[in-house]
Protein backbone atom coordinates (compact mmCIF):
# COMPACT_ATOMS: atom_id res chain seq x y z
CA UNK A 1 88.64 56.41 57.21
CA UNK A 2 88.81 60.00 56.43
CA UNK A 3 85.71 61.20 57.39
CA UNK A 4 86.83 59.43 61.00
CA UNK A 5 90.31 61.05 61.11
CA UNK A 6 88.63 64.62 60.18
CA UNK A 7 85.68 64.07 63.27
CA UNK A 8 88.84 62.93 65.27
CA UNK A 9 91.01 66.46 64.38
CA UNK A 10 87.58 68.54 64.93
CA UNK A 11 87.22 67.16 68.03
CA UNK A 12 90.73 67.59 69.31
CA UNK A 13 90.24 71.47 68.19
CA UNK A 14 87.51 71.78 69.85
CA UNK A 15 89.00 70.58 72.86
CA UNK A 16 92.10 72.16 72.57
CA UNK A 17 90.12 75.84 72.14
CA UNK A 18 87.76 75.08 75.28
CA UNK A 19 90.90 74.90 77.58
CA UNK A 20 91.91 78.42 77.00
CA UNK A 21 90.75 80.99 79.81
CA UNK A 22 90.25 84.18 79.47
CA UNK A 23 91.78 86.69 82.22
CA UNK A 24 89.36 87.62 84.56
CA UNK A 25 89.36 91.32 84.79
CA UNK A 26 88.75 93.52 87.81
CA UNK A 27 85.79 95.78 88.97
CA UNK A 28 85.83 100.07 88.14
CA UNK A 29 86.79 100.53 92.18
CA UNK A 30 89.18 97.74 92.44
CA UNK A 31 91.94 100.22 94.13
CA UNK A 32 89.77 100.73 96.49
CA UNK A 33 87.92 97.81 97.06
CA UNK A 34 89.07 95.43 99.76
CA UNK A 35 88.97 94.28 103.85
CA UNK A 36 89.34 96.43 106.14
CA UNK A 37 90.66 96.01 110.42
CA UNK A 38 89.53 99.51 111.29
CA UNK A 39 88.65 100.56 114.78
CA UNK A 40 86.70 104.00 115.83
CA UNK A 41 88.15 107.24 117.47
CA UNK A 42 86.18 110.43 118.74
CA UNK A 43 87.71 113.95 116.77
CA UNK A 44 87.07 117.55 118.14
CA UNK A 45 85.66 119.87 115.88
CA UNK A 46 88.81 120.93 114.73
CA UNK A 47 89.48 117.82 113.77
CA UNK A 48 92.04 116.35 116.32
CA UNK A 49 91.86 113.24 117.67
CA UNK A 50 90.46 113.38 121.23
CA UNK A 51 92.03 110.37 122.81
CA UNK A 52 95.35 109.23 121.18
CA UNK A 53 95.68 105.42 120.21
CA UNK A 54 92.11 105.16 122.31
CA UNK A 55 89.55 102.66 121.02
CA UNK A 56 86.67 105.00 122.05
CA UNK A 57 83.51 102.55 122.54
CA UNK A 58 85.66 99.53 123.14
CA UNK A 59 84.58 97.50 120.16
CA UNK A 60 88.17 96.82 119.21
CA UNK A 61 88.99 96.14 115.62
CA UNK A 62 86.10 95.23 113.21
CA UNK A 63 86.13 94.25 109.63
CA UNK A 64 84.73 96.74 107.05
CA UNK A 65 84.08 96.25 103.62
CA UNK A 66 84.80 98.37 100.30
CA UNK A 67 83.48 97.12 97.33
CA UNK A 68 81.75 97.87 93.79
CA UNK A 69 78.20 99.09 92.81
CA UNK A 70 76.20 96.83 90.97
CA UNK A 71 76.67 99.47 88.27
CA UNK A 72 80.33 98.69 87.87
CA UNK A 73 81.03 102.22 88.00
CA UNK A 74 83.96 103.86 89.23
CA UNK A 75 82.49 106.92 90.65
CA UNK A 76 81.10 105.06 93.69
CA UNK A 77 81.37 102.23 96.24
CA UNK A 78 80.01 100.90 98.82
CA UNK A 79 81.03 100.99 102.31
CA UNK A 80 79.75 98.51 104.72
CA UNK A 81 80.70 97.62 108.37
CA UNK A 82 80.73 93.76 109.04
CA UNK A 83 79.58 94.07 113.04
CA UNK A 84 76.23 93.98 114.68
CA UNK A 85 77.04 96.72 116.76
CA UNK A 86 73.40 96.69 118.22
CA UNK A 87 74.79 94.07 121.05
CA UNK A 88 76.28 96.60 122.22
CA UNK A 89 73.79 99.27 122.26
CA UNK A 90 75.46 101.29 118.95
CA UNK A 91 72.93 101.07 116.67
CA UNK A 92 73.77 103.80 115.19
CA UNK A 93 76.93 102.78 113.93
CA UNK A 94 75.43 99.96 111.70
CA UNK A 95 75.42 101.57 108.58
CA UNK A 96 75.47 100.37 104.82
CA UNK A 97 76.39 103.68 102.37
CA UNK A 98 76.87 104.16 99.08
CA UNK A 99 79.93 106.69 98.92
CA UNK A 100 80.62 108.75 96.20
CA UNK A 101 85.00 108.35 94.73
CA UNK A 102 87.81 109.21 92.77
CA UNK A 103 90.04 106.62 91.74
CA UNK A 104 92.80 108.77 90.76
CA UNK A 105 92.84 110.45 94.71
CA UNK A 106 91.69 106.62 95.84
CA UNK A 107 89.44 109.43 98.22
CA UNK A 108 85.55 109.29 98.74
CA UNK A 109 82.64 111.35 100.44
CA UNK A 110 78.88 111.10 101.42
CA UNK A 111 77.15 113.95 101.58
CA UNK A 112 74.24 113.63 103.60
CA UNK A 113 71.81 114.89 106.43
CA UNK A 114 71.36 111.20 108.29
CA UNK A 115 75.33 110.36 107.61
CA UNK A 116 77.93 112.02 106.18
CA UNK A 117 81.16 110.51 105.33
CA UNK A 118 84.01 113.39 104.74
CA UNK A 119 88.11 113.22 104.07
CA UNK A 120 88.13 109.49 102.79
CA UNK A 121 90.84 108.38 101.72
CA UNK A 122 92.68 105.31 101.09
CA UNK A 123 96.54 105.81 101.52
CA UNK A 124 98.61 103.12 99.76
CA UNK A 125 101.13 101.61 101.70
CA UNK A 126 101.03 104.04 104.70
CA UNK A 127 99.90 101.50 107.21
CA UNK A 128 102.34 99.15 109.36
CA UNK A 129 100.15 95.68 110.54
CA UNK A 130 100.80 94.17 113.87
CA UNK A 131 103.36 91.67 112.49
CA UNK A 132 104.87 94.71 111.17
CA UNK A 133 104.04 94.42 107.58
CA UNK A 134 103.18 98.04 105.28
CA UNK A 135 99.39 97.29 104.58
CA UNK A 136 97.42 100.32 102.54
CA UNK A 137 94.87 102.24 105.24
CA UNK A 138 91.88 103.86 105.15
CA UNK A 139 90.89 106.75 106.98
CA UNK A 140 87.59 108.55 107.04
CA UNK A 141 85.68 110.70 109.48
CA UNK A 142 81.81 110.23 109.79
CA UNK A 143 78.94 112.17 111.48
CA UNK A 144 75.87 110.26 112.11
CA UNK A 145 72.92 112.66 112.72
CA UNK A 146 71.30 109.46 115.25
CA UNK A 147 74.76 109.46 117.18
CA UNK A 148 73.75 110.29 121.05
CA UNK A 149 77.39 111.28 122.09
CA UNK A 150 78.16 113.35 119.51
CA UNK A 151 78.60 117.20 120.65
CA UNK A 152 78.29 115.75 124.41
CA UNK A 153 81.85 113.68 124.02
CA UNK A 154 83.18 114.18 120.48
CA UNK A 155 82.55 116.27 117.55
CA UNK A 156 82.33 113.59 115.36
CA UNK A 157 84.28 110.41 114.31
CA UNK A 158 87.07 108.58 112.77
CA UNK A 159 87.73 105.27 111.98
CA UNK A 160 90.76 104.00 110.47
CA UNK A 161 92.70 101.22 109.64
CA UNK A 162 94.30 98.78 107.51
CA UNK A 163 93.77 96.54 104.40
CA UNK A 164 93.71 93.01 105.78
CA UNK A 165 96.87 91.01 104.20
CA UNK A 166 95.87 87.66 104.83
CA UNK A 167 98.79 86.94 107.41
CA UNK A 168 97.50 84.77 110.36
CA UNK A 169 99.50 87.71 112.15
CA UNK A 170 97.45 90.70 111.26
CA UNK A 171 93.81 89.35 112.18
């Protein structure tokens, strides 16, 4: 009868200590990390916007994506574009780059000759949604060396944003 009520209290341990979870804990970028509405604007090479409030290829908003390296490192994320911007004859906006960051600034950069990704920076709380909610936003300005407009319309661009908030409001 012992030897029962023992197996019985092992088992009920056992049980007990398999229930407990451990806290899942976040990625090295996970200030940074997130969804994105962003939408594209052309900048003069001084660095002022050319068209106020202008969506310059007429794309609209588009969903971008911040996220960890599979390194886990928090020197660098990746920042990808969720758009196939080929149907609409912008190929060379589909790009998928490995930027380098600071998570103390929440800024990041890409230096590089085919695209360059300069004055990146993710600004916490600075952005209003449509349903009028503060939302963090990013902001970065890009030069893409395969770009066919750029130096004919623009000096380069911009695209900007903010984080989505899950509201059926802000999509």
């Amino acid at each position: 009868m012992k030897k029962i009520f023992y197996a019985m209290c092992a088992l009920a341990t056992l049980t007990f200590a398999s229930c407990e979870k451990e806290p899942i804990g976040g990625t090295a970028v996970e200030a940074m990390s997130g969804q994105w509405y962003v939408q594209i604007s052309g900048v003069d090479e001084n660095g002022e916007l050319l068209l106020e409030d202008a969506d310059l290829f007429e794309l609209g908003s588009y969903i971008l994506l911040t996220y960890n390296t599979a390194s886990n490192r928090g020197d660098s994320l990746w920042l990808s574009a969720i758009r196939d911007f080929a149907d609409d004859g912008l190929d060379f906006l589909d790009y998928k780059l490995k930027v380098e960051c600071d998570q103390g600034g929440l800024i990041f950069e890409r230096k590089g000759d085919d695209v360059a990704i300069f004055e990146g920076k993710i600004l916490p709380g600075a952005a209003t949604t449509p349903s009028g909610q503060p939302a963090d936003s990013i902001v970065y300005d890009v030069s893409i060396a395969a770009d066919p407009y750029a130096g004919v319309y623009y000096h380069h661009l911009r695209v900007s944003g903010y984080r989505y908030t899950g509201l059926a409001n802000d999509d």
